[in-house]
Protein backbone atom coordinates (compact mmCIF):
# COMPACT_ATOMS: atom_id res chain seq x y z
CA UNK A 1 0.00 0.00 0.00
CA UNK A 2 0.97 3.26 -0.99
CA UNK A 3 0.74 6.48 1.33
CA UNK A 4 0.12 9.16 -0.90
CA UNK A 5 1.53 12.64 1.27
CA UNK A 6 -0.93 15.13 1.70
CA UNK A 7 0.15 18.90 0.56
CA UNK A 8 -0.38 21.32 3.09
CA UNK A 9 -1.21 24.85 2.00
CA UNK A 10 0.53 27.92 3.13
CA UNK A 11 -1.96 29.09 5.04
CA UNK A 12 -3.06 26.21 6.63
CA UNK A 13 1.07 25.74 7.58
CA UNK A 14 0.73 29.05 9.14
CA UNK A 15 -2.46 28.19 11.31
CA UNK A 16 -0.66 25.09 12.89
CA UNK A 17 2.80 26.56 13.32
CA UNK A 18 1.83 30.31 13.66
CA UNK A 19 4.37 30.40 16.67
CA UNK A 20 7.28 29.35 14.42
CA UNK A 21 6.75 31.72 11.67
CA UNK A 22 6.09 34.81 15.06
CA UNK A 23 9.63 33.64 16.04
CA UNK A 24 11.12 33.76 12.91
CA UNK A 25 9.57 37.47 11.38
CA UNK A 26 12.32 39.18 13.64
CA UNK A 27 14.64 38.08 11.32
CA UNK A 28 13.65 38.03 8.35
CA UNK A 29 12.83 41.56 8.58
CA UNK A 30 16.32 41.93 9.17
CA UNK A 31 17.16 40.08 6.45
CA UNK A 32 15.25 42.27 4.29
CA UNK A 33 16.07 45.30 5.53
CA UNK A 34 19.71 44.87 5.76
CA UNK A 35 20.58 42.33 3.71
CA UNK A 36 18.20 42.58 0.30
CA UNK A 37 16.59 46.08 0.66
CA UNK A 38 20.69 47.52 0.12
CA UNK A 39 21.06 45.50 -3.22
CA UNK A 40 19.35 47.78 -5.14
CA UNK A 41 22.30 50.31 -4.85
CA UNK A 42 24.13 47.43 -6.96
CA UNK A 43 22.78 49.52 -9.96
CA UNK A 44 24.87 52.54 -9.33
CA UNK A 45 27.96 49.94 -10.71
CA UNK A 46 26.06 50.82 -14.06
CA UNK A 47 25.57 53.95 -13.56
CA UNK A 48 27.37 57.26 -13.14
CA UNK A 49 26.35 58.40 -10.13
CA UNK A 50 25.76 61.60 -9.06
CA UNK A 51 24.56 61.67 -5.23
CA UNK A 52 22.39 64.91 -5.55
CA UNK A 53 20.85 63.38 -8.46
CA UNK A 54 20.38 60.60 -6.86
CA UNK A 55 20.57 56.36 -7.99
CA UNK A 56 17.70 56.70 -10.46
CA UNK A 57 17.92 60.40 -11.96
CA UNK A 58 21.63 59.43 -12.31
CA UNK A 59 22.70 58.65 -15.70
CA UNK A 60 23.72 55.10 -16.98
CA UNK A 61 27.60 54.73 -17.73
CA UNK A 62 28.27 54.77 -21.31
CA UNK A 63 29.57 51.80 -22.35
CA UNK A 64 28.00 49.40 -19.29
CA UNK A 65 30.69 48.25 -18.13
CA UNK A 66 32.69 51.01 -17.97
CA UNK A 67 33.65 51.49 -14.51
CA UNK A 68 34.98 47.20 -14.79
CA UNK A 69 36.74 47.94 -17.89
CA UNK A 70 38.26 51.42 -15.79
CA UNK A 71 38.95 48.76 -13.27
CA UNK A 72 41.03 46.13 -15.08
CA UNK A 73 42.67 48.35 -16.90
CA UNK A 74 44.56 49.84 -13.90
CA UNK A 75 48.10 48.72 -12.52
CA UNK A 76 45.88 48.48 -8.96
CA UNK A 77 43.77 45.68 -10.66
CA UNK A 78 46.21 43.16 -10.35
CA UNK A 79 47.74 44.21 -7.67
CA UNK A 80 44.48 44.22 -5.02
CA UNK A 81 43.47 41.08 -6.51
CA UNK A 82 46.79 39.15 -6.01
CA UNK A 83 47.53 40.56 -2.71
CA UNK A 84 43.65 39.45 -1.51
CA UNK A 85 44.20 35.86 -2.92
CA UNK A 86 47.80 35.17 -1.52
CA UNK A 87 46.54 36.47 1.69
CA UNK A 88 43.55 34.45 1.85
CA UNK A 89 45.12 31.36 0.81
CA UNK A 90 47.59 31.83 2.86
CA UNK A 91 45.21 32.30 6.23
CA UNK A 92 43.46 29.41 4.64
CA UNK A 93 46.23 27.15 5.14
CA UNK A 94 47.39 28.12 8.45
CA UNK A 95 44.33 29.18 9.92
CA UNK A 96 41.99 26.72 8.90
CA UNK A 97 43.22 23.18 10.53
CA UNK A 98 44.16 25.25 13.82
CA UNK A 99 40.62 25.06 15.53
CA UNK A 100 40.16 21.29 14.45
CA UNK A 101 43.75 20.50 15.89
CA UNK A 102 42.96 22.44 19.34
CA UNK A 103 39.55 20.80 19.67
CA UNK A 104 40.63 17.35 18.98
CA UNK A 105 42.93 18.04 21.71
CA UNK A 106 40.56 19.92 24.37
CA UNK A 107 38.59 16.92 23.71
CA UNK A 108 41.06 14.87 25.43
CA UNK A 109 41.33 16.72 28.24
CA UNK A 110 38.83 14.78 31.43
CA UNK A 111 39.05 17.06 33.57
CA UNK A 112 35.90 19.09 33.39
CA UNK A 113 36.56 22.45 35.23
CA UNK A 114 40.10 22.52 33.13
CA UNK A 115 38.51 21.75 29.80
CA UNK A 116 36.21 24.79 30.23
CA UNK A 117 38.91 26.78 31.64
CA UNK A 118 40.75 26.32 29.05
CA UNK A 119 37.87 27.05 26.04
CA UNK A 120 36.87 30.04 27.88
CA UNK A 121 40.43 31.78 28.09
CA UNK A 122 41.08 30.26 24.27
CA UNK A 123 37.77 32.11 22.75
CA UNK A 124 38.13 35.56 24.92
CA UNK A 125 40.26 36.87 21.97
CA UNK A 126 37.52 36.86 19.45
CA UNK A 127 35.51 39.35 21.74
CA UNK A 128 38.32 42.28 21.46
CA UNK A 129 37.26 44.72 18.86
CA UNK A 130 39.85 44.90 15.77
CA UNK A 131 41.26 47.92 16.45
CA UNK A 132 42.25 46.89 20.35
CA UNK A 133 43.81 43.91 18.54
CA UNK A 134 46.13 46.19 15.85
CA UNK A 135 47.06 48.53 18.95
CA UNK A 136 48.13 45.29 20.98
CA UNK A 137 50.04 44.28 17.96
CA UNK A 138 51.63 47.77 17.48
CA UNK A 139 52.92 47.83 21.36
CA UNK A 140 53.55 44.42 21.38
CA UNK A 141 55.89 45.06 18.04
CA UNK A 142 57.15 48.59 18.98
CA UNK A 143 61.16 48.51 17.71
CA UNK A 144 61.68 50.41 21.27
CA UNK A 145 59.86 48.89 23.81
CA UNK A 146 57.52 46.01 22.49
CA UNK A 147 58.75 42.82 24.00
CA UNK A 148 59.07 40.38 21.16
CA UNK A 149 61.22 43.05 19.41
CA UNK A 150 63.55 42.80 22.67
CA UNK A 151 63.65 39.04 22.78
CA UNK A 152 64.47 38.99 18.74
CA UNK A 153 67.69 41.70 19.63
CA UNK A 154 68.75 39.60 22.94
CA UNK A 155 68.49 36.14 20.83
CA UNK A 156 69.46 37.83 16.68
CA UNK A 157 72.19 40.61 18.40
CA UNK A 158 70.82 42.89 15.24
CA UNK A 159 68.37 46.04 15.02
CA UNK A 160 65.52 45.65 16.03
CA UNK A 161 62.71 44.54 13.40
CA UNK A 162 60.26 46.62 11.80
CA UNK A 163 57.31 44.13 11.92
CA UNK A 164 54.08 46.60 11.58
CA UNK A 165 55.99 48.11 8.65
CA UNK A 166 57.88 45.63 6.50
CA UNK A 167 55.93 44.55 3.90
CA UNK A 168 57.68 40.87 4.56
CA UNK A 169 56.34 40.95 7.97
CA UNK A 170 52.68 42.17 6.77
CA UNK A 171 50.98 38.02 6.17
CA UNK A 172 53.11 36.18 9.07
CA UNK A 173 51.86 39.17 11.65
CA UNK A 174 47.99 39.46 10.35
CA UNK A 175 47.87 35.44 9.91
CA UNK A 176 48.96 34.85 13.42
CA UNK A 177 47.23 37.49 15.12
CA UNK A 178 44.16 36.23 13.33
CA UNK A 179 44.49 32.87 14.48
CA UNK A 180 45.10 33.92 18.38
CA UNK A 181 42.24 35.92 18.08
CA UNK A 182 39.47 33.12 16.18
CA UNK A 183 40.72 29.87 17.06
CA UNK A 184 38.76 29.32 20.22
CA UNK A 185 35.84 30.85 18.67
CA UNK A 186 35.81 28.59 15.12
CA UNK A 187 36.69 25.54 17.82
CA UNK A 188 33.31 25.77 19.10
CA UNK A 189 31.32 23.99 16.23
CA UNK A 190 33.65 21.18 15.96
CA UNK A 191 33.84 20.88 20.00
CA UNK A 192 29.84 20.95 19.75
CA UNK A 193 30.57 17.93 17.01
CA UNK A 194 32.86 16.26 19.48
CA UNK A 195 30.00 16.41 22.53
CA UNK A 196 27.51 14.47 20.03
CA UNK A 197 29.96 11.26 19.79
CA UNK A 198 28.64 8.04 21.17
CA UNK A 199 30.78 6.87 24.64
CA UNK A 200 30.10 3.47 23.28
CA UNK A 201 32.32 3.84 19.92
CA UNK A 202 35.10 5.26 22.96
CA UNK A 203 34.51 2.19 25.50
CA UNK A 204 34.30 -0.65 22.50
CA UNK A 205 37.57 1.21 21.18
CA UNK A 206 39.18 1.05 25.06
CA UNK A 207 38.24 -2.35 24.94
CA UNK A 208 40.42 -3.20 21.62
CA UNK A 209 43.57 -2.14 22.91
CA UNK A 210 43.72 1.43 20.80
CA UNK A 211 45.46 3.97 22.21
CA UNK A 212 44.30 8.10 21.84
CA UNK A 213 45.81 8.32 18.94
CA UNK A 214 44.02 5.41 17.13
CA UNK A 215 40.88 6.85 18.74
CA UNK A 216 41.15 10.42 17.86
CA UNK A 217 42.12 9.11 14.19
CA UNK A 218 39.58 6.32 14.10
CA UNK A 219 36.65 8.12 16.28
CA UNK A 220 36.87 11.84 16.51
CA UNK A 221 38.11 12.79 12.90
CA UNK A 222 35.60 10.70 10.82
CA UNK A 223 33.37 12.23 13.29
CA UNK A 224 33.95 15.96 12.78
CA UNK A 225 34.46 15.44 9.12
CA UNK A 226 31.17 16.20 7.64
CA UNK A 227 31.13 19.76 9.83
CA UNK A 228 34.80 20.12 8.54
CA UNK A 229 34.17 20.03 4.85
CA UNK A 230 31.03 22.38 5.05
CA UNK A 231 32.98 25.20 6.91
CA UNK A 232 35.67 24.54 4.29
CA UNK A 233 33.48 25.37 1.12
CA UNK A 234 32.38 28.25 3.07
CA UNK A 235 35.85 29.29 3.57
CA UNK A 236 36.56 28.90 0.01
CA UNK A 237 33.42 31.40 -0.49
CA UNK A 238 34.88 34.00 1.40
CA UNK A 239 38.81 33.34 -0.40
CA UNK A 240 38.00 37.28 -2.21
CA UNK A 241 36.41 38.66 1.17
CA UNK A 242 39.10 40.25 3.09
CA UNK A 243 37.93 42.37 5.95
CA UNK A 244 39.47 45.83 5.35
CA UNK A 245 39.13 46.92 8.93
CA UNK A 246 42.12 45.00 10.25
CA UNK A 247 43.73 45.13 7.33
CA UNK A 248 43.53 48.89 6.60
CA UNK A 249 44.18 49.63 10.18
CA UNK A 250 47.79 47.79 9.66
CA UNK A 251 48.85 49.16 6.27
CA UNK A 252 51.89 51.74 6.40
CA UNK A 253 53.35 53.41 3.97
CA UNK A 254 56.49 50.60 3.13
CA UNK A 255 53.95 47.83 3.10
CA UNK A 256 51.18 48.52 1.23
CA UNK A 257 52.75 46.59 -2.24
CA UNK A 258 51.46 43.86 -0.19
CA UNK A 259 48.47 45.20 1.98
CA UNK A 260 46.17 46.57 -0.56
CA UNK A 261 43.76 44.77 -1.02
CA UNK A 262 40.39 44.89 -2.54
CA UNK A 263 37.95 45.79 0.24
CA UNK A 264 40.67 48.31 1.24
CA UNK A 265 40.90 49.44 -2.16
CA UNK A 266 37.14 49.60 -2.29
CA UNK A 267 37.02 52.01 0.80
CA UNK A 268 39.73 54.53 -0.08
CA UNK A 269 38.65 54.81 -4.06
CA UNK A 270 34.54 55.10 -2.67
CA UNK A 271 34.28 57.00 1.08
CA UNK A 272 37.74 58.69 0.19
CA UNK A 273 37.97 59.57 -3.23
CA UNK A 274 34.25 59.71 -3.73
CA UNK A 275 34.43 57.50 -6.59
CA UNK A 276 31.25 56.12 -5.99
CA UNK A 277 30.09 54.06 -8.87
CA UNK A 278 33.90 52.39 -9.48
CA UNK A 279 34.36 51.59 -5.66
CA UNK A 280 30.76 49.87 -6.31
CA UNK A 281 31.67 48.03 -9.49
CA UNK A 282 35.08 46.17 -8.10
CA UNK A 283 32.77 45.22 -4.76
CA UNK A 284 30.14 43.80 -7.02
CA UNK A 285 33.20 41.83 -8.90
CA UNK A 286 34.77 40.58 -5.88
CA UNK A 287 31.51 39.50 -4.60
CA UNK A 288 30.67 37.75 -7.93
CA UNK A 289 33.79 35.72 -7.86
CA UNK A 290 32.95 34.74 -4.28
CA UNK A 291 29.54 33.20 -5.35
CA UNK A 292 31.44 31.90 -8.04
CA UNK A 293 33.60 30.25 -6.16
CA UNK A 294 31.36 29.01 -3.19
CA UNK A 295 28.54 27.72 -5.89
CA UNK A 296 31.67 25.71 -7.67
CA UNK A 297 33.11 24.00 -4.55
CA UNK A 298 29.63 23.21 -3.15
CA UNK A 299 28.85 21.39 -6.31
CA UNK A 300 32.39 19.47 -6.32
CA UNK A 301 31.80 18.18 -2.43
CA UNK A 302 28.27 17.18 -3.01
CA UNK A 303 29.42 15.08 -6.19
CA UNK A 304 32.32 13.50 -4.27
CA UNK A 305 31.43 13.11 -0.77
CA UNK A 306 27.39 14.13 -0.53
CA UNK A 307 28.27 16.83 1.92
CA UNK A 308 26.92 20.38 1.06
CA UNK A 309 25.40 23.58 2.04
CA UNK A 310 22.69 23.56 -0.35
C-alpha cells in the first residue's frame, strides 16, 4: 500500500505553526532590511552616479561596463586582486586546521573544570574589537619597547625589526594574530561535534587495545568530518572577502605593495575619493567571484562526498 503525502497549504502551515513563523519574522525583517533592501544600490555599478541626483535620476555609464573595464585596466587591478588571494590562501592554510587540531585536543582533556577553563580563556580573543587587537600588535611590536622586538635583539644581536611596517612581515603578523584571536571561537562547532559522539564507539575502542591516537584518528576525525568540509566550502566562499578593517588599520606606507587589497581598495577609491560608482563596481566583482567560487566547490563536495550547504 501506498501512502500518498498530503500537501499542506501555506496558510493552513501558518495556522498550525503560527508560533514558528512569530519567532522567525524578527529576522527576516532583518534580512530584508539589511541584507536585500541595500542591493538595489548594486545599480549605481552601471551607472554614473551623481549623489544629488540621486541612484535613479543618475545617468547610466556609457559603455555598461565602464567602470569594470576602468577597473582592469589599472596597474591596482592586479595588484588588489593578487595581494587578496595570496593572503587568503595563505590564512586558509594556516588558519583553517588550527581550531580542528585544538579541539581534537581539548577533547582529550577529562578534567571538566580545566577543559572549560581552558575554552573560555582560548575564545576571549575573538571578543576584542579589531582595532584593540592592531594597537596590541603595534605595542607588542614597537622597535623600542615592544617585547618580542627585545627578545628577537637579545636572541638575533641585530636592530631591532620593523614588523608593523615591512611589507615581509605584513601576512606572518595578520595570519597569526588572526588565528590567536578566532581559534577558540571557530573551535566551538567542531567541540559541539565532538560532545555528540557516542561513549560506546570510545569504551568498544578502550576495549580493543587502541590507544588516543588510534581513537582520535579512528573516532573523533571521521566524526567531525562532515562539519569540517562544510565550513571549508564556506571558507573557500569567502577566499576574495578580506575584511578591510584589520587590514587597513595595519597598512603603512612601506607595506602597502602587499596590503592593498580589494575591500581596502574599495574604501579609499569610494568614502575617500568619492568614486562612488567604481568603488561599487570592483565590490560587485569581488563578490561575484565569491559566489562563483562558493557555488563551484559546493557542487564538487556534493558530487564527491554528498556533503553540502545547499
Amino acid at each position: 500500500m501506498v501512502c500518498m503525502k498530503k500537501k499542506v497549504s501555506i496558510a493552513a502551515s501558518f495556522r498550525q505553526n503560527w508560533q514558528l513563523y512569530v519567532l522567525t519574522a524578527p529576522a527576516l525583517v532583518w534580512l530584508a532590511v539589511f541584507a536585500y533592501a541595500p542591493l538595489y544600490g548594486l545599480v549605481i555599478a552601471f551607472k554614473d552616479f551623481k549623489p544629488r541626483a540621486g541612484i535613479l535620476a543618475s545617468p547610466w555609464a556609457r559603455p555598461l561596463f565602464k567602470h569594470f573595464a576602468e577597473f582592469f585596466s589599472t596597474n591596482m587591478a592586479w595588484t588588489t586582486i593578487s595581494n587578496t588571494l595570496i593572503l587568503s590562501l595563505e590564512t586558509l592554510v594556516f588558519s583553517f586546521p588550527i581550531p580542528i587540531i585544538f579541539a581534537l585536543l581539548l577533547n582529550q582533556i577529562r578534567t571538566r573544570r580545566l577543559r572549560k577553563a581552558i575554552q573560555t580563556l582560548s575564545y576571549a580573543p575573538f571578543f576584542i574589537s579589531t582595532v584593540v587587537v592592531v594597537s596590541i600588535l603595534t605595542v607588542v611590536l614597537s622597535p623600542g619597547s615592544g617585547f618580542v622586538n627585545v627578545l628577537y635583539q637579545k636572541l638575533s644581536g641585530g636592530a631591532p625589526a620593523l614588523f608593523m611596517s615591512r611589507p615581509e612581515y605584513f601576512r606572518p603578523v595578520y595570519i597569526i594574530s588572526g588565528i590567536w584571536q578566532s581559534m577558540g571561537f571557530n573551535a566551538i562547532i567542531y567541540i559541539a561535534a565532538l560532545a555528540g559522539v557516542s561513549p560506546d564507539l570510545y569504551e568498544a575502542a578502550i576495549v580493543d587495545g587502541a590507544t588516543k591516537f588510534q581513537r582520535i584518528l579512528h573516532i573523533d576525525i571521521p566524526s567531525i568530518l562532515p562539519t569540517a568540509m562544510i565550513m571549508f566550502v564556506l571558507a573557500l566562499g569567502g577566499l576574495m572577502s578580506v575584511g578591510y578593517e584589520k587590514v587597513f588599520l595595519m597598512q603603512r606606507g612601506m607595506n602597502t605593495v602587499v596590503s592593498e587589497v580589494i575591500s581596502t581598495y574599495v574604501y579609499k577609491t569610494g568614502l575617500q575619493s568619492a568614486q562612488y560608482s567604481f568603488a561599487t563596481a570592483v565590490g560587485l566583482f569581488n563578490s561575484l567571484v565569491n559566489f562563483v567560487i562558493l557555488v563551484t566547490c559546493n557542487w564538487v563536495t556534493k558530487k564527491t562526498s554528498d556533503v553540502s550547504i545547499f
